[in-house]
PDB file of N, CA and C in Angstrom:
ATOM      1  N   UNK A   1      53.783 -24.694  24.906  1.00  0.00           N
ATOM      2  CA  UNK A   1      52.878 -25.725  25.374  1.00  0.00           C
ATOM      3  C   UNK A   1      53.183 -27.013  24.606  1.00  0.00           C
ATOM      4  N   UNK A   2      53.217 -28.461  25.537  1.00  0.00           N
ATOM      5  CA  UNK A   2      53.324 -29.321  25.017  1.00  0.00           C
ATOM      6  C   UNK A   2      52.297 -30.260  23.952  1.00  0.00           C
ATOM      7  N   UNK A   3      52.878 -30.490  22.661  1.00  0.00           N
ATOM      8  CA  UNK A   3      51.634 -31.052  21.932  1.00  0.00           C
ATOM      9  C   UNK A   3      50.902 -31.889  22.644  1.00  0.00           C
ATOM     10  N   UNK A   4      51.196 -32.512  23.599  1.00  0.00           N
ATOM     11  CA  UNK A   4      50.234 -33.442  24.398  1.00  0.00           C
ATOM     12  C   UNK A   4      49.141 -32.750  25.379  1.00  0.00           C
ATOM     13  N   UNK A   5      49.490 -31.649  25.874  1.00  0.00           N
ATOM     14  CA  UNK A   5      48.899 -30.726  26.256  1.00  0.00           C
ATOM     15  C   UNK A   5      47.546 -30.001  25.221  1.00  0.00           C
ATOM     16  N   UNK A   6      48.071 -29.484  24.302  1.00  0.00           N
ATOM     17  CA  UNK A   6      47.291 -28.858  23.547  1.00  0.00           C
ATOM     18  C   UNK A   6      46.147 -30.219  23.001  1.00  0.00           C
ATOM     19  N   UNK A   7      46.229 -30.862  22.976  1.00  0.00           N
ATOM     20  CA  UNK A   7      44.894 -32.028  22.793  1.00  0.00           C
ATOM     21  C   UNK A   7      44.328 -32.154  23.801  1.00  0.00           C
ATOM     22  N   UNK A   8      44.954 -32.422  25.054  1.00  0.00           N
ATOM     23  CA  UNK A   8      43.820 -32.052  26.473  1.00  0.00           C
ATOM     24  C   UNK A   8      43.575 -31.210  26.543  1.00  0.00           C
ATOM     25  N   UNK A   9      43.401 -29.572  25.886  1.00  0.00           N
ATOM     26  CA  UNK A   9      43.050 -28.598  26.113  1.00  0.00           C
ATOM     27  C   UNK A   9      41.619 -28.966  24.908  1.00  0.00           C
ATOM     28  N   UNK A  10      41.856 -28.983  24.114  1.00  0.00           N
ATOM     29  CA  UNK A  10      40.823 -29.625  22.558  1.00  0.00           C
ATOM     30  C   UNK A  10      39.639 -30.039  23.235  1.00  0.00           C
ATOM     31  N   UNK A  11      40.516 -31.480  23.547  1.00  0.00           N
ATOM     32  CA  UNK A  11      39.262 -32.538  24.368  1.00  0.00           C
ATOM     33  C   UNK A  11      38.802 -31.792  25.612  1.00  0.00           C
ATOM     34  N   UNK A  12      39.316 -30.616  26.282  1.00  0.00           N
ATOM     35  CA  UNK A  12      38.165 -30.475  27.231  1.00  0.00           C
ATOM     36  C   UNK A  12      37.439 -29.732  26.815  1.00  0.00           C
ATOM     37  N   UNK A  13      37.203 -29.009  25.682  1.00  0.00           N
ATOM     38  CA  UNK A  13      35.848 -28.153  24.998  1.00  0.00           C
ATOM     39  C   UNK A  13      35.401 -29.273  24.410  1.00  0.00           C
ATOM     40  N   UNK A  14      35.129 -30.406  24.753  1.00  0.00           N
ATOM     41  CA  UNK A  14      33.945 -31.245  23.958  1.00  0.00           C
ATOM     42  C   UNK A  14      33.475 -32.231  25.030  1.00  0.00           C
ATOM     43  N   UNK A  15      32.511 -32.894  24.635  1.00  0.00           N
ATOM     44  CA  UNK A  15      31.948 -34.264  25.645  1.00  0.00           C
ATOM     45  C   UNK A  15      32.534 -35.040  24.664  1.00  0.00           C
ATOM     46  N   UNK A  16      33.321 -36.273  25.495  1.00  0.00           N
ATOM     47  CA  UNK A  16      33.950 -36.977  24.643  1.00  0.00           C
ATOM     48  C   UNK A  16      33.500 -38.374  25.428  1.00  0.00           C
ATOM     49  N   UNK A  17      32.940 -39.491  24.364  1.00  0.00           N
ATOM     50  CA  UNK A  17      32.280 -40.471  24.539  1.00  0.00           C
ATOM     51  C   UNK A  17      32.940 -41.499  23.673  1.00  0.00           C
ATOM     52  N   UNK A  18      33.540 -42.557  24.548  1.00  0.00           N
ATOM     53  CA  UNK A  18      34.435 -43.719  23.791  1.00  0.00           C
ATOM     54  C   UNK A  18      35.462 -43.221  23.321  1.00  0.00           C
ATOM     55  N   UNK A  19      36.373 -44.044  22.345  1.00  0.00           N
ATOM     56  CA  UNK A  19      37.447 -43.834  22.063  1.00  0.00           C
ATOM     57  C   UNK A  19      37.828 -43.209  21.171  1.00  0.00           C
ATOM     58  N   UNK A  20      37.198 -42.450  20.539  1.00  0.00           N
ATOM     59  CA  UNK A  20      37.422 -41.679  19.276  1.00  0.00           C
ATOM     60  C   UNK A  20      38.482 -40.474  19.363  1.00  0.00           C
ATOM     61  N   UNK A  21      38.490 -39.644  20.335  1.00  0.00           N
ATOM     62  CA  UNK A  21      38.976 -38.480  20.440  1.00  0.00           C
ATOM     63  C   UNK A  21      40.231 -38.806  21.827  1.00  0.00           C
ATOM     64  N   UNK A  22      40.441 -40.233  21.961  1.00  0.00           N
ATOM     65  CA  UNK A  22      41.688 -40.422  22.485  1.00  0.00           C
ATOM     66  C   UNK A  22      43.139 -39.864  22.243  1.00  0.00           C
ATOM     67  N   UNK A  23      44.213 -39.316  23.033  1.00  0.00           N
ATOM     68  CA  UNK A  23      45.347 -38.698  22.501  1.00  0.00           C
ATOM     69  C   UNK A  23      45.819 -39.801  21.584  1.00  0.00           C
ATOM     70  N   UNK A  24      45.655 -41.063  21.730  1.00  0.00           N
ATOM     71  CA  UNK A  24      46.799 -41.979  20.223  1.00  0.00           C
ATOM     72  C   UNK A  24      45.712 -41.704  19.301  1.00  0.00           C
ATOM     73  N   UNK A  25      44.198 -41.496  19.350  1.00  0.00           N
ATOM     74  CA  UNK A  25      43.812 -41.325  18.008  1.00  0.00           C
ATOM     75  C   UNK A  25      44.361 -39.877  17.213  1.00  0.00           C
ATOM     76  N   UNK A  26      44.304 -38.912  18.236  1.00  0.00           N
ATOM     77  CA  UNK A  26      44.605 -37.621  17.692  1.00  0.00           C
ATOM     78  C   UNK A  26      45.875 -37.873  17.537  1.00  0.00           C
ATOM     79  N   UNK A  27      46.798 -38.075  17.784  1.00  0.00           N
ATOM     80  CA  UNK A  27      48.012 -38.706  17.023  1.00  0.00           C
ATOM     81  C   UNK A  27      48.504 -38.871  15.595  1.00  0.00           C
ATOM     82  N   UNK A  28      47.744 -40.080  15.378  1.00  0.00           N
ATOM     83  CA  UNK A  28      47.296 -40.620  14.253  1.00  0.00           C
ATOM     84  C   UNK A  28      46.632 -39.805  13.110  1.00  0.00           C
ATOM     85  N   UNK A  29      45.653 -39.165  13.657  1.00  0.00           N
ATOM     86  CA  UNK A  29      44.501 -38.500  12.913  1.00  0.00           C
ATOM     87  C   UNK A  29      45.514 -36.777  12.085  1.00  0.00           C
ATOM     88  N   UNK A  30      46.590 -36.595  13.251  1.00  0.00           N
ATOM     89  CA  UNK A  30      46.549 -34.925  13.413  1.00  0.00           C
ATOM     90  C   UNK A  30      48.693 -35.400  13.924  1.00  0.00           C
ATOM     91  N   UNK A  31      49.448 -35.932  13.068  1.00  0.00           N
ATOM     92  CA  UNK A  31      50.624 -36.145  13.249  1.00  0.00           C
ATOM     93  C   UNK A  31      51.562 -35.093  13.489  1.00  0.00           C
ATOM     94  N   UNK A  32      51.174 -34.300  13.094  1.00  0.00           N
ATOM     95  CA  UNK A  32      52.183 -32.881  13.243  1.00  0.00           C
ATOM     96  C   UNK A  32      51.526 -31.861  14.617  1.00  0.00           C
ATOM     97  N   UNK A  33      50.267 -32.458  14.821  1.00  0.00           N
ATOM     98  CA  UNK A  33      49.911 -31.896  15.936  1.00  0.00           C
ATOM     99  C   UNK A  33      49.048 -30.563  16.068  1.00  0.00           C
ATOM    100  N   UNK A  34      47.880 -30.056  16.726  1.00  0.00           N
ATOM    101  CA  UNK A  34      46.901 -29.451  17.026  1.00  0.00           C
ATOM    102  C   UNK A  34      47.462 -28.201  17.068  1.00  0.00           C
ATOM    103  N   UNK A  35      47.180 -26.912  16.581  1.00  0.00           N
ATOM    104  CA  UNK A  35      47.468 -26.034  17.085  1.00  0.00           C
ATOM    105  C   UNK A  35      47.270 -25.499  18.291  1.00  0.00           C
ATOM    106  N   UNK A  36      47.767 -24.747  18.856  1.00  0.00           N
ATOM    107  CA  UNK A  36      47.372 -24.022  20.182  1.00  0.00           C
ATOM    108  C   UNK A  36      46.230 -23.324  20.811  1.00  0.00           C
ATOM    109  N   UNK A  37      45.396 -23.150  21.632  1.00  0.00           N
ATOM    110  CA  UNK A  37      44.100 -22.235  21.706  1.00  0.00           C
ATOM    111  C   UNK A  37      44.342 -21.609  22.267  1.00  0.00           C
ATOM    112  N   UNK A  38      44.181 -19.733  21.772  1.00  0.00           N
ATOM    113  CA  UNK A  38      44.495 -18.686  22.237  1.00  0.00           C
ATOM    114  C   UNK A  38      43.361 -18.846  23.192  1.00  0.00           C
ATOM    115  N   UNK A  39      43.828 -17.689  24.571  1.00  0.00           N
ATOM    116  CA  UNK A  39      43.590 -17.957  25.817  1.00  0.00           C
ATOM    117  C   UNK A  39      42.064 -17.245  25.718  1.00  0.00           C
ATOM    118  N   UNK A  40      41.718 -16.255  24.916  1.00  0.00           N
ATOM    119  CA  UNK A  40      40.333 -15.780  24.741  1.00  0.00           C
ATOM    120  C   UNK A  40      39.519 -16.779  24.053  1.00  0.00           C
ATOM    121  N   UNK A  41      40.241 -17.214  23.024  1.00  0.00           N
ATOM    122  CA  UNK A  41      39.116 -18.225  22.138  1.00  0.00           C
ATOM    123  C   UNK A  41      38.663 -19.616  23.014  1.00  0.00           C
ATOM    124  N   UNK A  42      39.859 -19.680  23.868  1.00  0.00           N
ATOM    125  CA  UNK A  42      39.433 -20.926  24.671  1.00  0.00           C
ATOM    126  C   UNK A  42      38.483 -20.188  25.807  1.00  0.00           C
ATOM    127  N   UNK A  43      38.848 -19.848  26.418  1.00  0.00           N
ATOM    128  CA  UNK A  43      37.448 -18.930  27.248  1.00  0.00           C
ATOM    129  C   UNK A  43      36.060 -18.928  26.476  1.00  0.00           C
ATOM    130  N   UNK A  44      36.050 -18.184  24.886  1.00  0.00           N
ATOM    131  CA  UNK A  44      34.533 -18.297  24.527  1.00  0.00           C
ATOM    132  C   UNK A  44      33.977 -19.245  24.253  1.00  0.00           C
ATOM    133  N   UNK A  45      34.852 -20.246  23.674  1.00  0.00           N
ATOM    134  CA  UNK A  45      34.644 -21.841  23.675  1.00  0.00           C
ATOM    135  C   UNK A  45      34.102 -22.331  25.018  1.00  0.00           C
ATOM    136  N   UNK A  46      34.599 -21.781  26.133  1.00  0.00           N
ATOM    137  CA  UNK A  46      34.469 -22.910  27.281  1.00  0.00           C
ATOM    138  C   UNK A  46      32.977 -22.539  27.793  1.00  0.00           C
ATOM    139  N   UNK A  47      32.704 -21.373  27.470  1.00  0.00           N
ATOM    140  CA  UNK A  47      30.745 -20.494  27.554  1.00  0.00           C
ATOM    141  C   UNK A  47      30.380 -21.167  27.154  1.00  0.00           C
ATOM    142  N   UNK A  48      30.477 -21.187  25.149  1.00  0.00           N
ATOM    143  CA  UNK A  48      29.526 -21.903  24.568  1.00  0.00           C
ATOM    144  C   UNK A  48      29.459 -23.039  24.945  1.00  0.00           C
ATOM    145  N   UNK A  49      30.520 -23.925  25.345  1.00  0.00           N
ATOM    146  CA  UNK A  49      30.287 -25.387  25.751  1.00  0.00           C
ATOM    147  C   UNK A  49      29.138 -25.558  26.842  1.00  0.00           C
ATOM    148  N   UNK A  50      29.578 -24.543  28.125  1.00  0.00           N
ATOM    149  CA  UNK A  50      28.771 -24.703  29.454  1.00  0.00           C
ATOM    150  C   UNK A  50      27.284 -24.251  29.194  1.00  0.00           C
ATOM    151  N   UNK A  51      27.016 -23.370  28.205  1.00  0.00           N
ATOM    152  CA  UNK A  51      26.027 -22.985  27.592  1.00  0.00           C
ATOM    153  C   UNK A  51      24.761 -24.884  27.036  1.00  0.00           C
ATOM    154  N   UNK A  52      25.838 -25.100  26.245  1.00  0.00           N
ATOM    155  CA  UNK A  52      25.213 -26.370  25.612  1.00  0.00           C
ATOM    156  C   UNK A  52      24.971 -27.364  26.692  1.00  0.00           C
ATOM    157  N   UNK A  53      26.118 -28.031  27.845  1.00  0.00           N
ATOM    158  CA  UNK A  53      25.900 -28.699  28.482  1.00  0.00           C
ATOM    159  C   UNK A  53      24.761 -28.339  29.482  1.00  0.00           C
ATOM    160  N   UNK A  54      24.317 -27.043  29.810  1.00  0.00           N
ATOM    161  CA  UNK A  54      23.161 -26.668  30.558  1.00  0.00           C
ATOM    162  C   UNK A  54      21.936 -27.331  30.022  1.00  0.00           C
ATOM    163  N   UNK A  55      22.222 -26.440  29.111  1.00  0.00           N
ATOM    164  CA  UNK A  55      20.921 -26.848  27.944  1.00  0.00           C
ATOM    165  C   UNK A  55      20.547 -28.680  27.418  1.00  0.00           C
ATOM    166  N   UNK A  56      21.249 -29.076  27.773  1.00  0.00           N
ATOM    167  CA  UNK A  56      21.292 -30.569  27.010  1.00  0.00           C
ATOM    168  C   UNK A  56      21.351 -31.434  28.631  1.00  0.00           C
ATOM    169  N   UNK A  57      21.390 -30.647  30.193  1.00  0.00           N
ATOM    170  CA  UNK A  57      21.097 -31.959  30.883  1.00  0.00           C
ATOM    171  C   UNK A  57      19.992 -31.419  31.549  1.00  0.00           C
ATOM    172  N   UNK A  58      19.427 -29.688  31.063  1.00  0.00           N
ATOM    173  CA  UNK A  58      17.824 -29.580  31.842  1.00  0.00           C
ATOM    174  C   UNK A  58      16.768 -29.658  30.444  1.00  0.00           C
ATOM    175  N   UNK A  59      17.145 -30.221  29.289  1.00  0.00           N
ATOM    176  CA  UNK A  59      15.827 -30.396  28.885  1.00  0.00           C
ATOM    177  C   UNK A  59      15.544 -28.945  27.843  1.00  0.00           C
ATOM    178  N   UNK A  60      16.623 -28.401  27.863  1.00  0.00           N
ATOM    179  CA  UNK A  60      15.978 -26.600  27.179  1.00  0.00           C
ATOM    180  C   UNK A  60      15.388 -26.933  25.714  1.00  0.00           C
ATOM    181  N   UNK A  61      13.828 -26.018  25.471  1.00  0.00           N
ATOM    182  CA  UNK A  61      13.328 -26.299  24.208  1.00  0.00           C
ATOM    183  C   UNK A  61      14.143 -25.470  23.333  1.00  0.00           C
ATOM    184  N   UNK A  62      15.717 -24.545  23.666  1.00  0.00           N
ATOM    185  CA  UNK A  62      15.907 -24.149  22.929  1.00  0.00           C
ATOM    186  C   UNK A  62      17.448 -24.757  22.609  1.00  0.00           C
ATOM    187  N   UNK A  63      17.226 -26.425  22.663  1.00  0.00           N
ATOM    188  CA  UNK A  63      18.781 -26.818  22.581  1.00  0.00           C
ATOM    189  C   UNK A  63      19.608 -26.888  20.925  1.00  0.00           C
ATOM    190  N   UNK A  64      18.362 -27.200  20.298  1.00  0.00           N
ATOM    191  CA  UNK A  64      18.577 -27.207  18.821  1.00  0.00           C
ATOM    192  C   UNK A  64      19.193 -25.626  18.540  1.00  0.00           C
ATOM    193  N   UNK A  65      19.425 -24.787  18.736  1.00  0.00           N
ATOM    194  CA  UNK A  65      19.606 -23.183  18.486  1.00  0.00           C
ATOM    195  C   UNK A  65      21.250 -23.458  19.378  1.00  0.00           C
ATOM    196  N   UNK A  66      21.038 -23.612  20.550  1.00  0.00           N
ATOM    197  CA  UNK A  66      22.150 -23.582  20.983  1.00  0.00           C
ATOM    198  C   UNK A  66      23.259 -24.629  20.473  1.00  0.00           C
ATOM    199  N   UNK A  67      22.609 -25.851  20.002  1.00  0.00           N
ATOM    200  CA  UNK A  67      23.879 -26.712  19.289  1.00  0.00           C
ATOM    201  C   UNK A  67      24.349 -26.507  18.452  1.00  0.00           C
ATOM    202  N   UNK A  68      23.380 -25.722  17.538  1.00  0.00           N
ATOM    203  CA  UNK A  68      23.976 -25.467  16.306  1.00  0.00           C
ATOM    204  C   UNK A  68      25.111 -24.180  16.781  1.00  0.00           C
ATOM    205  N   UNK A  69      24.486 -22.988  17.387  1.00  0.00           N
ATOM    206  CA  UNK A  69      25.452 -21.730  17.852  1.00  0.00           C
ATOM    207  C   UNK A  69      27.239 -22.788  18.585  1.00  0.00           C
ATOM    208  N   UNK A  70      26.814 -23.678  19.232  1.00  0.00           N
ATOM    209  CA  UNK A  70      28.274 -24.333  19.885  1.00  0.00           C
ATOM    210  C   UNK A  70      28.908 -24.753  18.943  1.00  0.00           C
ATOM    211  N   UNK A  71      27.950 -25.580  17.932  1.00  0.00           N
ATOM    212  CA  UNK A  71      29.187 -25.746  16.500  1.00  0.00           C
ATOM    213  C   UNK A  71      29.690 -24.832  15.735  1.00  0.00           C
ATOM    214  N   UNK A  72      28.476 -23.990  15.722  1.00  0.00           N
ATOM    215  CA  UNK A  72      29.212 -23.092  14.941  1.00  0.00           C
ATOM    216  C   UNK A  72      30.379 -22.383  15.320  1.00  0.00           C
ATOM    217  N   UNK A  73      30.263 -21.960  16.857  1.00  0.00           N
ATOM    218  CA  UNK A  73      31.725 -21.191  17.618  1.00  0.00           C
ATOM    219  C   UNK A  73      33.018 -21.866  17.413  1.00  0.00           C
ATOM    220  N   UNK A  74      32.817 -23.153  17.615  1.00  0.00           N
ATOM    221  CA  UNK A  74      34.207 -24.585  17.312  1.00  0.00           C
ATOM    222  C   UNK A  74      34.734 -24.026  15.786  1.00  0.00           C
ATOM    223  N   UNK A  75      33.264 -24.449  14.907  1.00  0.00           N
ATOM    224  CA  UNK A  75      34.308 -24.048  13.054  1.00  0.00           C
ATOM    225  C   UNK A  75      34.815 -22.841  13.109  1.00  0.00           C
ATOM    226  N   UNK A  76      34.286 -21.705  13.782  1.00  0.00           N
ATOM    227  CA  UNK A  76      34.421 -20.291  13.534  1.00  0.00           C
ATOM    228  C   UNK A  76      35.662 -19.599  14.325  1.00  0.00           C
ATOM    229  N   UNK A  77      35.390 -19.886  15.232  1.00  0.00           N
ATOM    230  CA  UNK A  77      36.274 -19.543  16.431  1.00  0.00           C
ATOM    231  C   UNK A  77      37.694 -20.585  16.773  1.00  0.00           C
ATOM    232  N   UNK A  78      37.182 -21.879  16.906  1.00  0.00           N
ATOM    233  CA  UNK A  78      38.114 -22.494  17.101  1.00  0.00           C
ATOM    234  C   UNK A  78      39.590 -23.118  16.292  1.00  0.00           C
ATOM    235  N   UNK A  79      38.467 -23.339  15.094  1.00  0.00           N
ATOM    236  CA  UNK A  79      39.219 -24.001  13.912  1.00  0.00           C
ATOM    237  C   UNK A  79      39.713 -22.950  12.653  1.00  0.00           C
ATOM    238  N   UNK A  80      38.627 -21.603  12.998  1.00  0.00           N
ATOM    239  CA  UNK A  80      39.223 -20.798  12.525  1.00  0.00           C
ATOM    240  C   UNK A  80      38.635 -20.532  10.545  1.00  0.00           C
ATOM    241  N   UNK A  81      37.746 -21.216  10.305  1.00  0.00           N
ATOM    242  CA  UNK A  81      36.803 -21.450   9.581  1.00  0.00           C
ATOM    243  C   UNK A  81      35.926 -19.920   8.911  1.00  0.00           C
ATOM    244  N   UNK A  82      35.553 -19.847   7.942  1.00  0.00           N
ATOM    245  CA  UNK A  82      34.910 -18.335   7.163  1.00  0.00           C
ATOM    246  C   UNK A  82      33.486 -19.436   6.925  1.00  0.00           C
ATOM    247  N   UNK A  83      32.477 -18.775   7.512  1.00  0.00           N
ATOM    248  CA  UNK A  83      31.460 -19.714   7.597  1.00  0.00           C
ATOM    249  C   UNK A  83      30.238 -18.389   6.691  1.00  0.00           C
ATOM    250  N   UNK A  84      29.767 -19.412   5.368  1.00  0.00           N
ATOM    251  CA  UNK A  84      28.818 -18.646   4.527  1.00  0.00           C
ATOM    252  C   UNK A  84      27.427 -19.111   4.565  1.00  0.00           C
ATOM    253  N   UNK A  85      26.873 -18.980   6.145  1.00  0.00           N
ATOM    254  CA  UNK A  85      25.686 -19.051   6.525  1.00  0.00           C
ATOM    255  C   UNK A  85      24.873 -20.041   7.056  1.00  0.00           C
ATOM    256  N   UNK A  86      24.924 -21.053   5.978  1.00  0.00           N
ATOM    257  CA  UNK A  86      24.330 -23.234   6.270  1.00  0.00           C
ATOM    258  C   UNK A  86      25.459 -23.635   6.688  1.00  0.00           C
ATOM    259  N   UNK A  87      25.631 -24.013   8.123  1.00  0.00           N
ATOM    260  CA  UNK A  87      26.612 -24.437   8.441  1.00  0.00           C
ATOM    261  C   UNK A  87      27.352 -25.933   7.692  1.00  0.00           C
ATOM    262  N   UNK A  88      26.447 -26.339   6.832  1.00  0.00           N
ATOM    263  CA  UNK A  88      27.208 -27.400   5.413  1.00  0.00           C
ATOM    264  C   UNK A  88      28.305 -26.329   4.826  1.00  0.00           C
ATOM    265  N   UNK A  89      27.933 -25.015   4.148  1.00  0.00           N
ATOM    266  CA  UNK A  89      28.888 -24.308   3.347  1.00  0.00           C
ATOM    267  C   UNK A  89      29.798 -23.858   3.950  1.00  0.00           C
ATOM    268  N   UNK A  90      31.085 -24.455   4.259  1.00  0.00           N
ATOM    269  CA  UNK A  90      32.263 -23.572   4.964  1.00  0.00           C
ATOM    270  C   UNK A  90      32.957 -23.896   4.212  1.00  0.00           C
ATOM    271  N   UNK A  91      34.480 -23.200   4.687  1.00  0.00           N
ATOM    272  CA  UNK A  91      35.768 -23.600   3.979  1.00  0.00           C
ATOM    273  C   UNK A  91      36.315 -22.957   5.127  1.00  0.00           C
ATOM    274  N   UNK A  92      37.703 -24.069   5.091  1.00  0.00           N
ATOM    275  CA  UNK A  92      38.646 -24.003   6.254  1.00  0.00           C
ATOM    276  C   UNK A  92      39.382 -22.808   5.921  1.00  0.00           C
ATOM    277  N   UNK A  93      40.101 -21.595   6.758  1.00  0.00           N
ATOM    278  CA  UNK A  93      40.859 -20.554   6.261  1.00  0.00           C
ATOM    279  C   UNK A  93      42.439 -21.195   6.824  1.00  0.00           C
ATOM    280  N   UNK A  94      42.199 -21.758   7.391  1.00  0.00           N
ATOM    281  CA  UNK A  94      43.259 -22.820   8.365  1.00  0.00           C
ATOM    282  C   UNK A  94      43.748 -23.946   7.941  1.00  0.00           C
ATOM    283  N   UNK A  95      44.832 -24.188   8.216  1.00  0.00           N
ATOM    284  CA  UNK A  95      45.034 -25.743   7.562  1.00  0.00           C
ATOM    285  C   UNK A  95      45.151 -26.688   9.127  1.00  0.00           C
ATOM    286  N   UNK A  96      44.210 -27.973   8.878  1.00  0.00           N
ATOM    287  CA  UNK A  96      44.528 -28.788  10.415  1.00  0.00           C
ATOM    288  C   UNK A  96      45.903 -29.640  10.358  1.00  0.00           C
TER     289      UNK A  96
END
């Protein structure tokens, strides 16, 4: 897969608003380039996302639970992260 590829795969597990998460920023930001998303992790990623976006355009009183669960799947799952409970205390097991 092409590194240009694998950042449009990134950016489509997120809502991306303005220019921040543009391919020349990820460029810049990530020079050697994004790793790849295995085809399951991107699948549970793409739940939790549709999960959150449900929740966040009907109003759910339980969106706070679910945002935190979507971040947490991204550090855990995505990035690959050993997460010790407060989602403040992590450490990367991964290098970006």
């Amino acid at each position: 897969m092409k590194n240009r590829d694998m950042k449009y795969d990134w950016m489509r597990l997120i809502e991306v608003s303005g220019p921040f998460l543009a391919p020349a920023v990820l460029d810049d930001a990530f020079p050697t380039g994004l790793d790849g998303l295995d085809r399951r992790v991107k699948r549970e990623l793409g739940h939790y996302y549709e999960e959150w976006v449900d929740a966040h355009e009907n109003g759910d009183k339980r969106f706070g639970d679910i945002h935190r669960a979507w971040c947490m799947a991204v550090l855990k799952e995505g990035l690959g992260w050993e997460l010790d409970g407060a989602m403040g205390s992590s450490r990367p097991t991964t290098r970006l």
